[in-house]
C-alpha atoms as a PDB file:
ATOM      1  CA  UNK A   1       0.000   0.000   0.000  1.00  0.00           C
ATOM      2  CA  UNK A   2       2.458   2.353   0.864  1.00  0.00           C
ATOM      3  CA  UNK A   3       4.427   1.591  -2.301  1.00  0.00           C
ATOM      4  CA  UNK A   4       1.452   2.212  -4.203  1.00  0.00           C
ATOM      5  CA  UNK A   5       1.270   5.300  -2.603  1.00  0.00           C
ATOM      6  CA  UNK A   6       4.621   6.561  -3.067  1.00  0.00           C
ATOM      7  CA  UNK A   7       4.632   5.665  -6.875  1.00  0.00           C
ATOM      8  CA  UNK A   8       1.338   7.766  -7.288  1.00  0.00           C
ATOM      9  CA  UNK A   9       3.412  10.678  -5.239  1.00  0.00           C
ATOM     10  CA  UNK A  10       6.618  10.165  -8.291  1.00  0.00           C
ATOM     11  CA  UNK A  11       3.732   9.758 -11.114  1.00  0.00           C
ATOM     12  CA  UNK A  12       2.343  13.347 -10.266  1.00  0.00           C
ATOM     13  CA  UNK A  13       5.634  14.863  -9.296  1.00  0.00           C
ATOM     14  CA  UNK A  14       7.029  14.255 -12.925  1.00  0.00           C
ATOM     15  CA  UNK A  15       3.900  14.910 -14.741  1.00  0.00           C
ATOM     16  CA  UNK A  16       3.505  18.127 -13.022  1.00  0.00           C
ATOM     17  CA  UNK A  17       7.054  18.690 -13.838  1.00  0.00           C
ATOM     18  CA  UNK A  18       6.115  17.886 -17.483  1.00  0.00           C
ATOM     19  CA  UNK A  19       3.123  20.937 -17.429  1.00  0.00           C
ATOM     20  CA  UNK A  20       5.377  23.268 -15.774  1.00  0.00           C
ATOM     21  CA  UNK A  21       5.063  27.077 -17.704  1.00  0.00           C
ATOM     22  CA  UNK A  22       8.202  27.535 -19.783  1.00  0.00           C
ATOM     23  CA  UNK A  23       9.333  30.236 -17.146  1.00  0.00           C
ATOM     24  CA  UNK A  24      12.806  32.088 -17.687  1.00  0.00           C
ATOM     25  CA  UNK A  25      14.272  33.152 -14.457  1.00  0.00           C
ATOM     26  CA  UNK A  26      16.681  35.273 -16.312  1.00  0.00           C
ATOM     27  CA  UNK A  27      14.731  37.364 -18.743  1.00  0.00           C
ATOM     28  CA  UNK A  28      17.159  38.567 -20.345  1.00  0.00           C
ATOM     29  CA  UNK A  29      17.112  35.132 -22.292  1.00  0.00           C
ATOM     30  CA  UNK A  30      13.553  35.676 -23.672  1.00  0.00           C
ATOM     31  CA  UNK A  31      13.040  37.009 -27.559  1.00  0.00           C
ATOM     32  CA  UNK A  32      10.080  39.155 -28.212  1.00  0.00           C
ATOM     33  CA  UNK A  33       9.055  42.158 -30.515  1.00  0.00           C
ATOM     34  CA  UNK A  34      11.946  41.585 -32.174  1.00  0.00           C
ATOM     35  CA  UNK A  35      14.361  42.381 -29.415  1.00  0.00           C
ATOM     36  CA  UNK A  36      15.722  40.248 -26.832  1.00  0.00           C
ATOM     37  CA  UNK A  37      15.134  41.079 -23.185  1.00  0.00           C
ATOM     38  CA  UNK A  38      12.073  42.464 -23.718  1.00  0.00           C
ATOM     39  CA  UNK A  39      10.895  43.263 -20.051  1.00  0.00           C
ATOM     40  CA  UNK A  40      14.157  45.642 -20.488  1.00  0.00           C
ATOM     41  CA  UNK A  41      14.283  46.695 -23.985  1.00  0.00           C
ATOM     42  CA  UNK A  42      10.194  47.172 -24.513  1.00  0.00           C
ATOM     43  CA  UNK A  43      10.189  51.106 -22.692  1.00  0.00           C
ATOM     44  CA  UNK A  44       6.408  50.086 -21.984  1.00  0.00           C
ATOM     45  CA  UNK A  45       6.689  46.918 -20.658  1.00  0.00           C
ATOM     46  CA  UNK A  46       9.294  48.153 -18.228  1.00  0.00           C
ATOM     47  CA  UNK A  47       7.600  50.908 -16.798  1.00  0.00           C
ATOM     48  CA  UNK A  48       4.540  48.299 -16.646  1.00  0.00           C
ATOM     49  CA  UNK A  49       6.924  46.330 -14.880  1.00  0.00           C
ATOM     50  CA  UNK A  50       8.029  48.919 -12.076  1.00  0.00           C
ATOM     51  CA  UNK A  51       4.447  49.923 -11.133  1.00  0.00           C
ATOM     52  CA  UNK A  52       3.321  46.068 -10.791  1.00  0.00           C
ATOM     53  CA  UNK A  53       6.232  45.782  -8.273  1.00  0.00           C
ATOM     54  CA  UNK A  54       5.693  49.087  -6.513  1.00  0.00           C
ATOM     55  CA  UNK A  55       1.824  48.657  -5.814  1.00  0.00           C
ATOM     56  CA  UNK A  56       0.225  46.682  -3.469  1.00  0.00           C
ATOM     57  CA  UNK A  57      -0.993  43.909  -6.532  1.00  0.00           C
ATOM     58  CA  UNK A  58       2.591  42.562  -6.772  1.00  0.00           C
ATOM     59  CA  UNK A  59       2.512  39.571  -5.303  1.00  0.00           C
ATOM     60  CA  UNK A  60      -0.384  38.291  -7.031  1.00  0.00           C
ATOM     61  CA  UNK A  61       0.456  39.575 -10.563  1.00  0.00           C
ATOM     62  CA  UNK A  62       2.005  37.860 -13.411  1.00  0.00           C
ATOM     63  CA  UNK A  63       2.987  38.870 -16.966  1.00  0.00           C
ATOM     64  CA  UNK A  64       2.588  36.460 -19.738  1.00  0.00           C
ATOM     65  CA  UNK A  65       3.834  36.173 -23.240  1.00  0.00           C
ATOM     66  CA  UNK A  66       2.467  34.366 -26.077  1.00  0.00           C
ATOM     67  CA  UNK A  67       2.561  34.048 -29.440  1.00  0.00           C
ATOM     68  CA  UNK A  68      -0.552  33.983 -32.199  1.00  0.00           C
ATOM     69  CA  UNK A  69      -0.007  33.935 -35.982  1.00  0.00           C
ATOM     70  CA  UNK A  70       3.374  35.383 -35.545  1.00  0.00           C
ATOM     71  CA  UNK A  71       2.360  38.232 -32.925  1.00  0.00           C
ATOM     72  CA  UNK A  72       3.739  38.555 -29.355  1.00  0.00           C
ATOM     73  CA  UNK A  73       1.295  39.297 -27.143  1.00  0.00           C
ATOM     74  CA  UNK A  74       1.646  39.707 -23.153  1.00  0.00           C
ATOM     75  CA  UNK A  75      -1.023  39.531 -20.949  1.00  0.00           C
ATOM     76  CA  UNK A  76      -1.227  41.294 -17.104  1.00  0.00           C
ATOM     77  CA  UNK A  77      -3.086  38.848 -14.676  1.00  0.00           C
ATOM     78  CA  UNK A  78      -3.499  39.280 -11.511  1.00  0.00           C
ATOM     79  CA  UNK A  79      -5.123  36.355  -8.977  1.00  0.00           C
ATOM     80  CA  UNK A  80      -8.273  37.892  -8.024  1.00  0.00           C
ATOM     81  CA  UNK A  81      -9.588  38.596 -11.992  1.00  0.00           C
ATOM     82  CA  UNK A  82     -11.842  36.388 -13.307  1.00  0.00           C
ATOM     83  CA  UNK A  83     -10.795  37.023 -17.311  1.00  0.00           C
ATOM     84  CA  UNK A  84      -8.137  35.435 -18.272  1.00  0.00           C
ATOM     85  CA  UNK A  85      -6.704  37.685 -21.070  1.00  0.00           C
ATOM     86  CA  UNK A  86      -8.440  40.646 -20.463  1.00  0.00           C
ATOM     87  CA  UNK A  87      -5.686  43.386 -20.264  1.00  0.00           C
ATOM     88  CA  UNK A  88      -3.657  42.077 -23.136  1.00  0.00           C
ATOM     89  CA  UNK A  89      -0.754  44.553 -24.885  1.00  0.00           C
ATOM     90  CA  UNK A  90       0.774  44.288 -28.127  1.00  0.00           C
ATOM     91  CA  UNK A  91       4.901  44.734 -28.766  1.00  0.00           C
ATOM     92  CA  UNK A  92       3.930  48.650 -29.452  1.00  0.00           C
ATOM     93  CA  UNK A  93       2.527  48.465 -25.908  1.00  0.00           C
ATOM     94  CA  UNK A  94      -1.406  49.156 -26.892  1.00  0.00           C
ATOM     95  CA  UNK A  95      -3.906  47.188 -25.332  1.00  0.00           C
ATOM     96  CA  UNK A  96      -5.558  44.817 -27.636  1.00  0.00           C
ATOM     97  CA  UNK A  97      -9.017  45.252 -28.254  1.00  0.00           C
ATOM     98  CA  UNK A  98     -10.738  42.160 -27.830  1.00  0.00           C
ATOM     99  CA  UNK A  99     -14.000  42.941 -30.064  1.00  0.00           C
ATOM    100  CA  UNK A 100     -11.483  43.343 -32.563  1.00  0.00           C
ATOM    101  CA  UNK A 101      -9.753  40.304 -32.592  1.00  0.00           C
ATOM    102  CA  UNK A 102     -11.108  37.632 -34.593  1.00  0.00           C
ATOM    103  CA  UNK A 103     -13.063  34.704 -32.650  1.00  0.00           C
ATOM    104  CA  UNK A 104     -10.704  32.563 -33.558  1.00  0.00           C
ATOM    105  CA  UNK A 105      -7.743  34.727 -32.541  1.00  0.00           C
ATOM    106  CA  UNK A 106      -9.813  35.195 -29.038  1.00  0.00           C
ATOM    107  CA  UNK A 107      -9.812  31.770 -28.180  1.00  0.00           C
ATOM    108  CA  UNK A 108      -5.881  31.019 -29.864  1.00  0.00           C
ATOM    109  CA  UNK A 109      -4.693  33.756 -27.262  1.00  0.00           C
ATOM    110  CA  UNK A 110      -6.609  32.569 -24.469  1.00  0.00           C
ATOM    111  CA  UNK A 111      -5.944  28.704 -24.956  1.00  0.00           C
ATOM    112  CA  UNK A 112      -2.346  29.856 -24.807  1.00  0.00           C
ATOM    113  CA  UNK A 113      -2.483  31.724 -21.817  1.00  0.00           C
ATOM    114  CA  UNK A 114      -3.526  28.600 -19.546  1.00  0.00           C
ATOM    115  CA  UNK A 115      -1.475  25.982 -21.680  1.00  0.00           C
ATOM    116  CA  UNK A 116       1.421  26.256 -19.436  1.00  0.00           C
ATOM    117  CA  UNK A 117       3.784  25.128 -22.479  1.00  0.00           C
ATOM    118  CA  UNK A 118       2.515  27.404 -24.901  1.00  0.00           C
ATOM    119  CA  UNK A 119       3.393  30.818 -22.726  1.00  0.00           C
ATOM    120  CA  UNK A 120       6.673  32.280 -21.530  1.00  0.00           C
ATOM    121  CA  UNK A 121       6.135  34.123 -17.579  1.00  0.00           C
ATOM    122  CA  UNK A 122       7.877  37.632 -18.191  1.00  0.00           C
ATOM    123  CA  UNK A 123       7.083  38.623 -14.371  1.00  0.00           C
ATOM    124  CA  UNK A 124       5.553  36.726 -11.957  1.00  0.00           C
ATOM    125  CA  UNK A 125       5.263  38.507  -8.425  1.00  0.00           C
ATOM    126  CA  UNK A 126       3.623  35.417  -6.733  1.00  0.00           C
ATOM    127  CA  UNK A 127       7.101  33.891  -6.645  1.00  0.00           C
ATOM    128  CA  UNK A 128       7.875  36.722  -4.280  1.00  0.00           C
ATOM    129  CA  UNK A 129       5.241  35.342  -1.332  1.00  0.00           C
END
């Protein structure tokens, strides 16, 4: 029994391992927009960046990056939203306009965004609790 147990403990532990997001501590290793670093080299994104971790919704924010028909997109979540891509910001730094997106384009982006191996983590503050 307690074999049984243990093996069901090793099965999850590398399957999880398997799903893990394709997170880059150093992101200075990540390519988007055409530049590399882009949490440094996108002015936007950094200034983005520096309010997250100066407010009080740090801790429970995360910035995303995916990519749909050959466009980088990064998406702002933080924990206590219910919409998953809902503040969503092109490489120019606009926010994307959902209505505007095609359906299918919707619901590419958003499968993305919770397929942990289809998204790069840009920030994520909940590593900080």
């Amino acid at each position: 029994m307690k074999q049984a147990v243990l093996l069901l403990i090793v099965l999850g532990l590398l399957t999880g391992a398997c799903q893990r997001d394709r997170t880059i501590a150093a992101s200075k290793n990540i390519r988007a927009c055409g530049v590399k670093d882009p949490a440094n080299k996108l002015p936007w994104l950094r200034q983005k960046i520096s309010d997250i971790k100066q407010g009080k919704d740090s801790a429970i924010t995360t910035i995303t990056l995916v990519t749909v028909n050959n466009q980088d997109y990064f998406n702002i979540y933080m924990s206590y939203m219910s919409c998953i891509g809902c503040l969503t910001y092109r490489c120019d730094g606009s926010q994307v306009d959902q209505s505007k997106l095609t359906n299918a384009e919707r619901m590419e982006i958003t499968r993305k965004l919770g397929t942990p191996a289809e998204r790069v983590i840009i920030y994520d503050g909940t590593q900080a609790r």
